[in-house]
Protein backbone atom coordinates (compact mmCIF):
# COMPACT_ATOMS: atom_id res chain seq x y z
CA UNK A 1 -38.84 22.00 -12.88
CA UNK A 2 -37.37 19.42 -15.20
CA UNK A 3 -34.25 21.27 -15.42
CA UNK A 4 -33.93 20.95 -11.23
CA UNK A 5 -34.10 17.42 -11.32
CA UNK A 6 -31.42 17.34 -13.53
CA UNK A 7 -29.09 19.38 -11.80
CA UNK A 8 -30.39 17.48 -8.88
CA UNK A 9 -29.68 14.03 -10.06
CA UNK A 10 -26.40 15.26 -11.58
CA UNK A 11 -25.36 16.50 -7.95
CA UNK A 12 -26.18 12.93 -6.20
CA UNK A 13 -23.92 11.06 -9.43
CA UNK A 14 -20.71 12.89 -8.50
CA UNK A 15 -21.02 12.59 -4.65
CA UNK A 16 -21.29 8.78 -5.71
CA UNK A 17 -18.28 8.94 -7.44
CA UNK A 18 -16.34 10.90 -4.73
CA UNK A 19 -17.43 8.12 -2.11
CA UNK A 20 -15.13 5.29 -1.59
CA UNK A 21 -16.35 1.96 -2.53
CA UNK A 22 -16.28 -0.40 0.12
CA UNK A 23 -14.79 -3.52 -1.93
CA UNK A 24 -11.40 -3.95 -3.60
CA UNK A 25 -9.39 -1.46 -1.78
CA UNK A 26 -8.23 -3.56 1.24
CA UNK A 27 -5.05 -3.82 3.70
CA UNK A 28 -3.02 -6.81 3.64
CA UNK A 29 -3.69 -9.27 6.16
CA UNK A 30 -1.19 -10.15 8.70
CA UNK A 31 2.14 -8.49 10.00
CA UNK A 32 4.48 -6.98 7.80
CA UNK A 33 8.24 -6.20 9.87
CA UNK A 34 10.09 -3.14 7.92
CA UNK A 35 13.38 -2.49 9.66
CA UNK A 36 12.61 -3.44 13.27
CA UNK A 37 8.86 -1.98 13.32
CA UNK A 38 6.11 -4.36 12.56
CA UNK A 39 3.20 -3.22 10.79
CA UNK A 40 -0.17 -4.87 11.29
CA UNK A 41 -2.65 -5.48 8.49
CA UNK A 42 -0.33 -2.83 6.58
CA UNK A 43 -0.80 -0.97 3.29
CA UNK A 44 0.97 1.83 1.21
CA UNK A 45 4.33 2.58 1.65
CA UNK A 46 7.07 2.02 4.47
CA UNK A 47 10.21 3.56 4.91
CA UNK A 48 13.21 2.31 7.16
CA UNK A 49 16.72 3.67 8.17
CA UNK A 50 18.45 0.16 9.17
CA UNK A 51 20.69 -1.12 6.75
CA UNK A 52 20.93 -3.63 5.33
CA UNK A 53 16.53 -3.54 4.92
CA UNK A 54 14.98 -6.79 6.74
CA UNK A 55 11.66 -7.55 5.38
CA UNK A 56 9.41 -10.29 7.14
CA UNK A 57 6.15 -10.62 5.09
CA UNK A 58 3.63 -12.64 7.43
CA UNK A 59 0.52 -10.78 4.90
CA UNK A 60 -1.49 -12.50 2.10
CA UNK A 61 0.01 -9.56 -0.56
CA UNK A 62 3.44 -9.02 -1.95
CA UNK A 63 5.67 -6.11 -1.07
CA UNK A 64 7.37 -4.44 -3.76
CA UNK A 65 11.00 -2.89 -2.29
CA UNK A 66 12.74 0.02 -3.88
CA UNK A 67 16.16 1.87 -3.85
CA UNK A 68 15.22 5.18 -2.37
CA UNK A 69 12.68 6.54 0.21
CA UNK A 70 8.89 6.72 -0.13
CA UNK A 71 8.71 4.30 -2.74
CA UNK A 72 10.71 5.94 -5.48
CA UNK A 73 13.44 4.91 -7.48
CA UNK A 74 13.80 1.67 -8.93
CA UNK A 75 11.73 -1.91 -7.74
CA UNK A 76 14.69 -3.74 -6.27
CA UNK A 77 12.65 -7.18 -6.05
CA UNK A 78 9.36 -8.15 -4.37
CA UNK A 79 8.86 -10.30 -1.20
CA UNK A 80 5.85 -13.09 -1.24
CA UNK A 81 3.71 -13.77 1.34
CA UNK A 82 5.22 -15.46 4.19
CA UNK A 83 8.54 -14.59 3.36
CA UNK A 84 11.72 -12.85 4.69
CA UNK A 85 14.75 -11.36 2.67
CA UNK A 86 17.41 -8.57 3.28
CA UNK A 87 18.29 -6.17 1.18
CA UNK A 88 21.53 -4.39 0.80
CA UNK A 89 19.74 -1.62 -1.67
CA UNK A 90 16.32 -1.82 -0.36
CA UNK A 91 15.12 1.75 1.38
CA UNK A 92 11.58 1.30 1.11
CA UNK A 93 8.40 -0.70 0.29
CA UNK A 94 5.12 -0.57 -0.48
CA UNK A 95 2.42 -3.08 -0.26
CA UNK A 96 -1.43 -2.65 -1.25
């Protein structure tokens, strides 16, 4: 019997471990325009086609832009909160 309760209590740890906690993993707040498509409340990563990039950052995070799609390559610079830039380089961004 002891040995069941162990398993049992075992069982209920890692399902609490594979559930997603419900505080620090957040979008950002506000509107975040990649390209010419505005993202609301966005979060991961953004790809765009138009060159140069235009990024307008209405969001309480920074965006982090890099030289090639899906948020590889190299960080070309970052873009605050409530913020705009182009980028000549910039292919994609990602923002948490």
């Amino acid at each position: 019997m002891r040995r069941i309760g162990l398993v049992a209590a075992s069982a209920m740890g890692a399902v609490a471990l594979a559930l997603p906690s419900g505080g620090s993993a957040a979008a950002a707040d506000g509107t975040l325009t990649v390209g010419l498509i505005p993202h609301t409340n966005p979060s991961g990563c953004y790809t765009t086609n138009v060159w140069p990039m235009v990024v307008v950052n209405h969001t309480n995070q920074t965006a982090t832009v890099f030289d090639l799609p899906n948020c590889q390559g190299h960080r070309v610079a970052q873009v605050g909160p409530n913020e705009a830039r182009t980028f000549e380089f910039g292919t994609s961004l990602s923002i948490p």
